[in-house]
Protein backbone atom coordinates (compact mmCIF):
# COMPACT_ATOMS: atom_id res chain seq x y z
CA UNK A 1 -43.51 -1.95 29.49
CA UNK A 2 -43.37 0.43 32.55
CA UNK A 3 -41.12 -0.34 35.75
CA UNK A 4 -41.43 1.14 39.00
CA UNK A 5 -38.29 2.63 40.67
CA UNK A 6 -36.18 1.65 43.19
CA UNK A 7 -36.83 2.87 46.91
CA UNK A 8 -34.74 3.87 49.54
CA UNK A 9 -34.39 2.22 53.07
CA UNK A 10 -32.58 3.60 55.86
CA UNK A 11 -30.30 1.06 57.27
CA UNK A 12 -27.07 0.23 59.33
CA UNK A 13 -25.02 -3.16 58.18
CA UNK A 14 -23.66 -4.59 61.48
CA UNK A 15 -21.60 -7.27 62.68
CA UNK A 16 -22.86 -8.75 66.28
CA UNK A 17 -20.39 -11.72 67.78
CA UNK A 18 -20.05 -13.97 64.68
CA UNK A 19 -23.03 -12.90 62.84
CA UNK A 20 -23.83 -10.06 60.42
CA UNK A 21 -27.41 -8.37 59.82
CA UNK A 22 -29.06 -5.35 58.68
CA UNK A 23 -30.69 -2.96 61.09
CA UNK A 24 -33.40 -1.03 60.68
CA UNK A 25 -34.96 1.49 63.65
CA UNK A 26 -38.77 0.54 62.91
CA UNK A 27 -39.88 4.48 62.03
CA UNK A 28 -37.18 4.32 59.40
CA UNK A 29 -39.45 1.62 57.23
CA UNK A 30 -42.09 2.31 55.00
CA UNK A 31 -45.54 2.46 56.39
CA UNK A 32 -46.79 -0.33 55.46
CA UNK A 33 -44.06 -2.47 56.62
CA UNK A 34 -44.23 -0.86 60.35
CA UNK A 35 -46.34 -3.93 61.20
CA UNK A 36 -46.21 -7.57 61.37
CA UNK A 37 -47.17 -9.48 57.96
CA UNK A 38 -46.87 -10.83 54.30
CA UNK A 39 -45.86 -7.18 53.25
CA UNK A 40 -42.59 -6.48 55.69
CA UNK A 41 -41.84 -10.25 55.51
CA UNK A 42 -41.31 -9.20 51.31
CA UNK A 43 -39.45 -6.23 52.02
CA UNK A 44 -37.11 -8.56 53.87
CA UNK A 45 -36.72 -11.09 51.59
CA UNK A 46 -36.12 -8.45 48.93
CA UNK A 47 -33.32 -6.92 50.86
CA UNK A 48 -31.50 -10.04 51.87
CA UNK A 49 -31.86 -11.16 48.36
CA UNK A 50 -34.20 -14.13 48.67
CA UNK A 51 -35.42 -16.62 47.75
CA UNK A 52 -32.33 -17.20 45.62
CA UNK A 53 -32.51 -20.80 43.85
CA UNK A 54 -28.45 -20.32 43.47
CA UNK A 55 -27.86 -20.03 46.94
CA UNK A 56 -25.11 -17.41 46.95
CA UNK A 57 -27.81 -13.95 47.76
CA UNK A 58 -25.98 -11.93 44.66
CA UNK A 59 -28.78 -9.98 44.46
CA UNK A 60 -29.18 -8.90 48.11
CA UNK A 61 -27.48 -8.15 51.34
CA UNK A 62 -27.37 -11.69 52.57
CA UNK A 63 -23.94 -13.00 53.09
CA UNK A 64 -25.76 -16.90 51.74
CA UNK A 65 -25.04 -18.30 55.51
CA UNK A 66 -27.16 -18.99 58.25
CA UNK A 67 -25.28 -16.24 60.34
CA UNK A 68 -25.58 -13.90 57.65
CA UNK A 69 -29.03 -14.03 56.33
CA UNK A 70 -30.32 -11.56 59.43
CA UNK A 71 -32.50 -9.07 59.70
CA UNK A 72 -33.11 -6.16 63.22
CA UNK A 73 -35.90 -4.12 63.65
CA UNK A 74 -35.36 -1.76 66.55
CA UNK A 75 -38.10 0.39 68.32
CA UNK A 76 -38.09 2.51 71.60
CA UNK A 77 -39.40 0.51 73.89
CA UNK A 78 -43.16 0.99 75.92
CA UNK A 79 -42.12 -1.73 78.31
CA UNK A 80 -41.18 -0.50 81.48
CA UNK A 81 -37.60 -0.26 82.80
CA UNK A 82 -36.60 -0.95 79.22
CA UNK A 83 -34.90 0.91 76.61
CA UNK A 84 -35.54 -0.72 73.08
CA UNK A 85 -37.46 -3.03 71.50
CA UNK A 86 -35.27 -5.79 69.67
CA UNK A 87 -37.08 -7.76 67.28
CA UNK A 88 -35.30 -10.49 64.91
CA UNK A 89 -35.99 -12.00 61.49
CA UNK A 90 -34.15 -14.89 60.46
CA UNK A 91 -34.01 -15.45 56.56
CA UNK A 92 -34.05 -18.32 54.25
CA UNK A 93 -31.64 -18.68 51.70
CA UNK A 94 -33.47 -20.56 49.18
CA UNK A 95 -37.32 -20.16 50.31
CA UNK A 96 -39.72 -17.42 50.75
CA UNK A 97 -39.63 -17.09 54.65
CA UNK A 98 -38.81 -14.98 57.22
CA UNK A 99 -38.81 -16.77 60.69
CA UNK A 100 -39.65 -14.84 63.77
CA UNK A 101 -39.42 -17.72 66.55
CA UNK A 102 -36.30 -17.35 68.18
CA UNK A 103 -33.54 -14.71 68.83
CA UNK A 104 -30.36 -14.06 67.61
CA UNK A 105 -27.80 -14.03 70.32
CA UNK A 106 -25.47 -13.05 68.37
CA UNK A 107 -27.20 -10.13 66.74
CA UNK A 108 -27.89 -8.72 70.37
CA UNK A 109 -24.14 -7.34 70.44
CA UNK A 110 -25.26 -4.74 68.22
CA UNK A 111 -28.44 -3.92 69.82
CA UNK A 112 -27.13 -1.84 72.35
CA UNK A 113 -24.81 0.40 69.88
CA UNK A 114 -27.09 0.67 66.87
CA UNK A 115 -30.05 1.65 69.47
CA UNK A 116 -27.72 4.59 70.95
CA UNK A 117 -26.54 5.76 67.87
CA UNK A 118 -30.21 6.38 66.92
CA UNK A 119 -31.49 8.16 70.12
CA UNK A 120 -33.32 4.99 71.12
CA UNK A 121 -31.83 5.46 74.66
CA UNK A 122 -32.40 8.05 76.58
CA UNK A 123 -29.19 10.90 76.42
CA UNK A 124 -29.53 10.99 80.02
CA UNK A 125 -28.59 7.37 80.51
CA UNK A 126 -25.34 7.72 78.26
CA UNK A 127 -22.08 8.46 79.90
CA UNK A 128 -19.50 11.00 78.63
CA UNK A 129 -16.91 7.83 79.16
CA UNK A 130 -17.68 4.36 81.13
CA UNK A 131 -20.37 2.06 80.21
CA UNK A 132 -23.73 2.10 78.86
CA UNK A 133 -26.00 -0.33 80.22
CA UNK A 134 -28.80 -0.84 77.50
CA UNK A 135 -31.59 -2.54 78.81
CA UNK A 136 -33.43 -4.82 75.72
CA UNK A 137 -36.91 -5.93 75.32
CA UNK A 138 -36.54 -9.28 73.18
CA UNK A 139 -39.45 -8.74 71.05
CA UNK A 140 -39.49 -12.87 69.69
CA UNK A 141 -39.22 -14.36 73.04
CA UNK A 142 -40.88 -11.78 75.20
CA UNK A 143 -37.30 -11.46 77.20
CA UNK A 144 -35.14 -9.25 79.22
CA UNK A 145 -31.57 -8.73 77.79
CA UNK A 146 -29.07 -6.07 79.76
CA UNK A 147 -26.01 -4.69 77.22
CA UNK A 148 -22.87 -3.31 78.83
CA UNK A 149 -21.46 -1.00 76.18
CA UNK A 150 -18.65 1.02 76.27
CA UNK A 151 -18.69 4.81 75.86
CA UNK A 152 -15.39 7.14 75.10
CA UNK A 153 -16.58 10.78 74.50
CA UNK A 154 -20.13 10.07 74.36
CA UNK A 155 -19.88 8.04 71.33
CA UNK A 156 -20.16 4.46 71.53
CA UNK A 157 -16.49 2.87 71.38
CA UNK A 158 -16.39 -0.15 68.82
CA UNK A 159 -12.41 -0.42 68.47
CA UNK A 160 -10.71 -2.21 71.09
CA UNK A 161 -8.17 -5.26 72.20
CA UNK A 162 -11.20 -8.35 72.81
CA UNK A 163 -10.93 -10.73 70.34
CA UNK A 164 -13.70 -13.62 69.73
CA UNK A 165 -13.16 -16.68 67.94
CA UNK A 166 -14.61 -16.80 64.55
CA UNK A 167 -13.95 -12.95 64.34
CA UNK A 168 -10.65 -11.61 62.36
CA UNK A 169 -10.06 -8.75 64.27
CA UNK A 170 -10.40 -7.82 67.86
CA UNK A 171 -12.59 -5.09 68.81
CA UNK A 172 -14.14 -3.47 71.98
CA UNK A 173 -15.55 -6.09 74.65
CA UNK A 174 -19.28 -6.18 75.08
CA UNK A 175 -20.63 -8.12 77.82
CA UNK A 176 -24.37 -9.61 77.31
CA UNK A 177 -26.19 -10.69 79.98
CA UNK A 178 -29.72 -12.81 79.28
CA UNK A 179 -31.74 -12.19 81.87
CA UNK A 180 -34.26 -15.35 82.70
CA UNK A 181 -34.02 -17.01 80.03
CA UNK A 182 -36.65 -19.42 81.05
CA UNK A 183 -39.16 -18.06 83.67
CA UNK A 184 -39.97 -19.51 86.59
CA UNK A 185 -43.82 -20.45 85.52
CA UNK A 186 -42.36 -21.92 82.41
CA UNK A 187 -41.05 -25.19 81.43
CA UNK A 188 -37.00 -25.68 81.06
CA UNK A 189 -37.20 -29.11 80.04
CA UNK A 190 -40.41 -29.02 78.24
CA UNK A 191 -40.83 -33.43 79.02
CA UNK A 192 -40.23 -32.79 82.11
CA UNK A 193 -36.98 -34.78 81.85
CA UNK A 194 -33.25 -33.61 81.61
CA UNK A 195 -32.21 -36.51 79.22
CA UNK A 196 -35.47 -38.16 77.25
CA UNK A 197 -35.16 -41.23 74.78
CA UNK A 198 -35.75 -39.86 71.22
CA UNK A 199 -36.68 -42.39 68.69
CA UNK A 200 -35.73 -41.15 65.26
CA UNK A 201 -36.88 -43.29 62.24
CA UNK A 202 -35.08 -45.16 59.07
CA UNK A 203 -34.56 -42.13 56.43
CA UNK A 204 -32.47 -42.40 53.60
CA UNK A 205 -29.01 -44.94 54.25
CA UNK A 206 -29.43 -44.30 58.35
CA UNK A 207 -31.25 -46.95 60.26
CA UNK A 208 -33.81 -46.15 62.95
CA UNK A 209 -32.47 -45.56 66.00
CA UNK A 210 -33.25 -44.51 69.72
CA UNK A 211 -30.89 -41.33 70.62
CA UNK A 212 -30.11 -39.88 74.53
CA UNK A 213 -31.15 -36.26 74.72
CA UNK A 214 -31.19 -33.02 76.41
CA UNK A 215 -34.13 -30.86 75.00
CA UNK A 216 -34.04 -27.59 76.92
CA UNK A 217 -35.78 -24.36 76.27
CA UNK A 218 -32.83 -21.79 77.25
CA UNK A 219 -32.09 -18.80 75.07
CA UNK A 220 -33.37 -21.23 72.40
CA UNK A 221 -34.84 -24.55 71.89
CA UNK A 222 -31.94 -26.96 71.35
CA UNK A 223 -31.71 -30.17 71.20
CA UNK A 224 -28.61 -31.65 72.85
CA UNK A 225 -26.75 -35.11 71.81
CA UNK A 226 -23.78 -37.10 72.31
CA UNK A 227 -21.77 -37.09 69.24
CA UNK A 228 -20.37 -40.76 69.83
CA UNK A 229 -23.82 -42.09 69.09
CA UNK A 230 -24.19 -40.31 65.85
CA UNK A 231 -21.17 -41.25 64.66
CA UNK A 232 -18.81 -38.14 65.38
CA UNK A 233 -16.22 -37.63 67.32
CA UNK A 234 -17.15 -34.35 68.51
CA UNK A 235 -14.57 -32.18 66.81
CA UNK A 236 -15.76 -31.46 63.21
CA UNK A 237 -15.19 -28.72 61.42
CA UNK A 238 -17.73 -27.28 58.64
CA UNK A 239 -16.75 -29.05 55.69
CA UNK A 240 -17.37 -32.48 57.89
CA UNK A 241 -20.91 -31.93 57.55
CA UNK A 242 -21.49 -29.19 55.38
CA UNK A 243 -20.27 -31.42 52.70
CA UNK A 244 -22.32 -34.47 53.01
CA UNK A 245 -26.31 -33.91 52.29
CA UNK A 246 -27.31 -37.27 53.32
CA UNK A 247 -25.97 -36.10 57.40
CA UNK A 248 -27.38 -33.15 57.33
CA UNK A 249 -31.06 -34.66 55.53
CA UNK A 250 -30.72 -36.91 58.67
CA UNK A 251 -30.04 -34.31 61.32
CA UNK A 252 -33.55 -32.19 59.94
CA UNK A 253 -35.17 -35.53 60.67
CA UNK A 254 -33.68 -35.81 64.45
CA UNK A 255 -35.01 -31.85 64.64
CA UNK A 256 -38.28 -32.45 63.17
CA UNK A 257 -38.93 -34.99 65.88
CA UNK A 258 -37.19 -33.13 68.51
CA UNK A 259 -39.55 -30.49 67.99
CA UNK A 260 -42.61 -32.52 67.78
CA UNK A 261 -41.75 -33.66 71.14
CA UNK A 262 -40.59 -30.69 72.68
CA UNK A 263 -44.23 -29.56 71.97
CA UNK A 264 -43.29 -27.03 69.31
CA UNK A 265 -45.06 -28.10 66.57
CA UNK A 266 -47.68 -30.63 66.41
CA UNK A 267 -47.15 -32.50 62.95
CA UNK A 268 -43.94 -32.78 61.89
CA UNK A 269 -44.45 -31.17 58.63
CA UNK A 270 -44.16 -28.01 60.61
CA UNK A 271 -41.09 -27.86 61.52
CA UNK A 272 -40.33 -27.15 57.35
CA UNK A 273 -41.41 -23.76 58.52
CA UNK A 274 -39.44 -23.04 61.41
CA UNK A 275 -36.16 -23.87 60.52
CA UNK A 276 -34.66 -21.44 63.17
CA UNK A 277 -35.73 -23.27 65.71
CA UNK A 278 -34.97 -26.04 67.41
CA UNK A 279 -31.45 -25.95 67.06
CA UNK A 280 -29.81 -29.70 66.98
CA UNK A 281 -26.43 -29.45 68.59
CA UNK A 282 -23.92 -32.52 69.65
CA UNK A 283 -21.24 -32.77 72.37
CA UNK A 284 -18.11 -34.95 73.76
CA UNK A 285 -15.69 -34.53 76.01
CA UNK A 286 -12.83 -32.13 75.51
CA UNK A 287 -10.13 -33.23 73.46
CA UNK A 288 -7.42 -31.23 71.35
CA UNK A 289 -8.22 -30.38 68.01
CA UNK A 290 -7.33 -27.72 65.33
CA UNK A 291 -9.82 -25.00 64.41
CA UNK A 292 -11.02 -23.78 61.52
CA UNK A 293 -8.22 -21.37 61.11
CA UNK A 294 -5.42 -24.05 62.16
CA UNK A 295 -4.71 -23.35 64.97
CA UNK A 296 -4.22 -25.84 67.79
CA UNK A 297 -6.45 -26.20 70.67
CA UNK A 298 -5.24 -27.95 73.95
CA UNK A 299 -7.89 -30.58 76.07
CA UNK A 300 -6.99 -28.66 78.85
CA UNK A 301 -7.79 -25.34 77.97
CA UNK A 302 -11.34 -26.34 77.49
CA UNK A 303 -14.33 -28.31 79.29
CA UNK A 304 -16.06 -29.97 76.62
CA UNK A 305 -16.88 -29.41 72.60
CA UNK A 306 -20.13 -28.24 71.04
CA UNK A 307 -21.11 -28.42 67.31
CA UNK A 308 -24.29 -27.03 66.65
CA UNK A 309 -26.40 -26.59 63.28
CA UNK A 310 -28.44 -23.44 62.26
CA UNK A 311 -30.74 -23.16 59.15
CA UNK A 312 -29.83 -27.08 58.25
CA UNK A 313 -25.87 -26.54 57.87
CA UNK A 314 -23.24 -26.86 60.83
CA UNK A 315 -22.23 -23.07 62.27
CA UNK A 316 -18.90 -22.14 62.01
CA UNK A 317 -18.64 -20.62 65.54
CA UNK A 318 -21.91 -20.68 67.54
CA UNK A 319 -24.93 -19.19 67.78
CA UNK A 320 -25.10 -16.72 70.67
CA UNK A 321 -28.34 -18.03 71.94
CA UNK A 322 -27.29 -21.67 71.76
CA UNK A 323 -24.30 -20.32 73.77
CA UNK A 324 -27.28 -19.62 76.55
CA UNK A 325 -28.65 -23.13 76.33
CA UNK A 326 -25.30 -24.74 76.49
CA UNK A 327 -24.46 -22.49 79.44
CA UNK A 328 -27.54 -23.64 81.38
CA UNK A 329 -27.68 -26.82 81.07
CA UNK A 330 -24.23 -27.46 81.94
CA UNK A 331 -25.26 -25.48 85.24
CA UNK A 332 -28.06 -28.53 85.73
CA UNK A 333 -26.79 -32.17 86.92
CA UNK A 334 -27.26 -35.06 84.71
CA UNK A 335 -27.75 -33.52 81.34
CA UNK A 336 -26.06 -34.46 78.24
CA UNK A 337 -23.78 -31.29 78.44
CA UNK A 338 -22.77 -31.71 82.00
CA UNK A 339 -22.15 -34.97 81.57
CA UNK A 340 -19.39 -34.38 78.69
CA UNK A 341 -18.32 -31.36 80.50
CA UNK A 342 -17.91 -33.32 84.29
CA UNK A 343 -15.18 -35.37 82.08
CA UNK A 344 -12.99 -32.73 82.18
CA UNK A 345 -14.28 -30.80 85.41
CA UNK A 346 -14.74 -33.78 87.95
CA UNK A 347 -17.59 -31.88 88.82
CA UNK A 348 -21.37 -33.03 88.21
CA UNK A 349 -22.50 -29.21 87.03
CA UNK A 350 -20.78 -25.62 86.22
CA UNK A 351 -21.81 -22.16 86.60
CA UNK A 352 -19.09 -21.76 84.00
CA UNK A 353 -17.66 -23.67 81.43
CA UNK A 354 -15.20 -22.76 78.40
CA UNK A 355 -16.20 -25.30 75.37
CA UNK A 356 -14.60 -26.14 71.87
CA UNK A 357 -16.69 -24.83 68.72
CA UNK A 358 -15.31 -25.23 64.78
CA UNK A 359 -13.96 -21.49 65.05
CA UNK A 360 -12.02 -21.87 68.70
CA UNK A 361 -13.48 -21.37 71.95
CA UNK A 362 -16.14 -19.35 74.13
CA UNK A 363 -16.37 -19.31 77.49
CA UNK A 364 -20.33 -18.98 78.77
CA UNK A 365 -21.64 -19.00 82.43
CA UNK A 366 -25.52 -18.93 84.21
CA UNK A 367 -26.88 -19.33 87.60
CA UNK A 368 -29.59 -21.88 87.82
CA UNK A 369 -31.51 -23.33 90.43
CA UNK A 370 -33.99 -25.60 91.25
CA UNK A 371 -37.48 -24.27 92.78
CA UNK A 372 -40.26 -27.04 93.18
CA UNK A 373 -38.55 -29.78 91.90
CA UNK A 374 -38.33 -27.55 88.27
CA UNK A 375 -35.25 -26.21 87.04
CA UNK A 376 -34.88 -22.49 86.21
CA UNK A 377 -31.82 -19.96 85.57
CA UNK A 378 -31.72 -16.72 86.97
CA UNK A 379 -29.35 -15.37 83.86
CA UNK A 380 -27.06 -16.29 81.59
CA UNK A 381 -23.57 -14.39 80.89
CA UNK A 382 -21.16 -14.21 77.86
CA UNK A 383 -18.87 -11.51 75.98
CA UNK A 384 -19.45 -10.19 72.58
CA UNK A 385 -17.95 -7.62 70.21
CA UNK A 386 -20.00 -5.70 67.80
CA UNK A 387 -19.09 -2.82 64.99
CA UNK A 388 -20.67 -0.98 61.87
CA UNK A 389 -19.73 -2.10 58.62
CA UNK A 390 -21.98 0.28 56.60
CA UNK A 391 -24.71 2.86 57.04
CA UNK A 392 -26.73 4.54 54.95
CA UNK A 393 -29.54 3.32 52.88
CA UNK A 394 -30.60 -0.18 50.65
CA UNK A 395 -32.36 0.08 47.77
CA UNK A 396 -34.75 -2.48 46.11
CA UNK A 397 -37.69 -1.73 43.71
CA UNK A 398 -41.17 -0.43 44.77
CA UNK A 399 -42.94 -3.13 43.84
CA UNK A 400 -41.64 -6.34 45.68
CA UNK A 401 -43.42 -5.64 48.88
């Protein structure tokens, strides 16, 4: 019996906030997987090492977490006033799929670096020393995203003194700035309502019940709850939830329905295949706690607490773009975030507010306003770090795409 060989990929391995991914500049690819479909979504899969029944990604680049399962495909952008083209795969673990609905926030860090390091921008545009300003094209969401990053000798700098909870080591500061997030023309709060009554149904031990929640469409669809009235105080770490299968069965169930009626799928046994999005994330009031690495967080160093799940398991920092939503809709009166966060602020909505996550603690701003009696956010601002782990090329055999 006859085997085919093993093929060679050109890619970087990056780390982008608290995520990691592999990035590819889309003329690097084979031919066939230039394009959308069955055939890159394989090549993908392949690389990340899934579907893997065992969970771990042995076999593949995949890191067998949610923030680690990523895949970038990078282009030079036709859209005017724009540099690159960022598109984003999400991968499944243990199922064939790649999902293409959302952005990683994250991930975006590393846009700007890995796109000048590959003569995606212009040479023109890239100081001997200062600051880059990469201009994105978010490919999934059809969005404008501006990265500031920072130059010494022509080379993008990486090393530096920021340091970002949920990251060992500190590294150079890289502001990210998501430029309307929501459009004008398009619907924030796609009921129409900043807090909506979400029934959820009996499944497994959990009784049905009628929750309070923010849905908002804001860097990504999330779905926004009070953790008192699922049973948490607010402050859990990983292994809280991570650990118990019958929570997290029941918090697919509350994001099934959350997405039926944000209007993102239309049966429920849709939202099976896009586990990216919504994200399902719950919030209290600040209150001290000890992270993930032990270390002890004061009430008053922070304006509320977030806990957020991605791919069905709780993150262990946050996602970048639920970082976006949380930022917004503190910025808007009366929703479930500003509510928890006005406990600590005195104030019924923030440009800016620092919150609580399982790793420590990220500070996020945005500017919204309200035009026509409809919400809207002119941007959304937050600090990243990004840096190369590996470069060269990944291998997998010729015939599993």
């Amino acid at each position: 019996m006859s085997h085919l060989p093993q093929v060679k990929i050109p890619a970087t391995y990056m780390r982008g906030g608290t995520s990691k991914g592999v990035f590819f500049n889309l003329t690097d690819l084979p031919e066939r997987c230039q394009v959308p479909g069955e055939v890159r979504d394989n090549m993908l899969l392949r690389i990340i090492g899934s579907p893997d029944p065992y969970g771990k990604q042995t076999d593949g680049m995949g890191g067998a977490t949610s923030s680690t399962s990523k895949t970038v495909i990078l282009a030079k952008s036709n859209v005017k006033d724009h540099d690159v083209d960022y598109l984003f795969g999400q991968v499944a673990i243990d199922k064939a799929f790649v999902d293409w609905s959302g952005n990683c926030g994250n991930l975006t860090a590393a846009v700007g670096s890995f796109a000048i390091n590959s003569g995606l921008v212009e040479p023109e545009r890239i100081p001997e020393n200062g600051i880059c300003t990469v201009r994105i094209w978010q490919k999934n969401i059809a969005k404008t995203i501006i990265a500031q990053v920072p130059i010494t000798n022509g080379e993008v700098q990486e090393t530096g003194d920021f340091e970002l909870d949920g990251v060992t080591f500190p590294a150079a500061e890289v502001p990210v700035e998501f430029i309307e997030p929501v459009d004008p023309s398009e619907a924030m709060f796609p009921t129409g309502n900043v807090v909506d009554k979400l029934e959820i149904p009996a499944s497994g031990e959990y009784k049905t019940v009628t929750l309070n929640a923010t849905m908002i469409s804001a860097g990504i669809p999330t779905i926004f709850l009070n953790a008192e009235e699922i049973g948490y105080t607010g402050i859990e770490l990983q292994d809280d939830i991570n650990n118990d299968e019958a929570a997290l069965a029941r918090f697919e169930v509350i994001r099934a329905h959350g997405a039926l009626k944000m209007g993102l799928i239309s049966e429920l046994s849709e939202a099976a295949s896009r586990q990216h999005t919504p994200k399902v994330a719950f919030v209290t009031s600040s209150k001290d706690y000890v992270t993930s690495s032990e270390k002890t967080i004061q009430s008053k160093e922070i304006d509320l607490h977030v806990r957020a799940l991605s791919m069905g398991k709780l993150h262990h920092a946050m996602m970048g773009t639920a970082a976006v939503a949380i930022g917004t809709a503190a910025a808007i009166p009366d929703t479930i975030v500003a509510i928890a966060a006005s406990q600590s602020t005195g104030v019924s909505a923030s440009n800016s507010v620092t919150f609580g996550h399982p790793s420590g603690t990220l500070k996020v701003g945005a500017l919204s306003e309200k035009i026509n009696d409809s919400w809207t956010v002119k941007k959304a601002v937050m600090s990243r770090s990004a840096r190369i782990l590996m470069e060269g090329w990944v291998r997998i055999p010729e015939d599993s795409f």
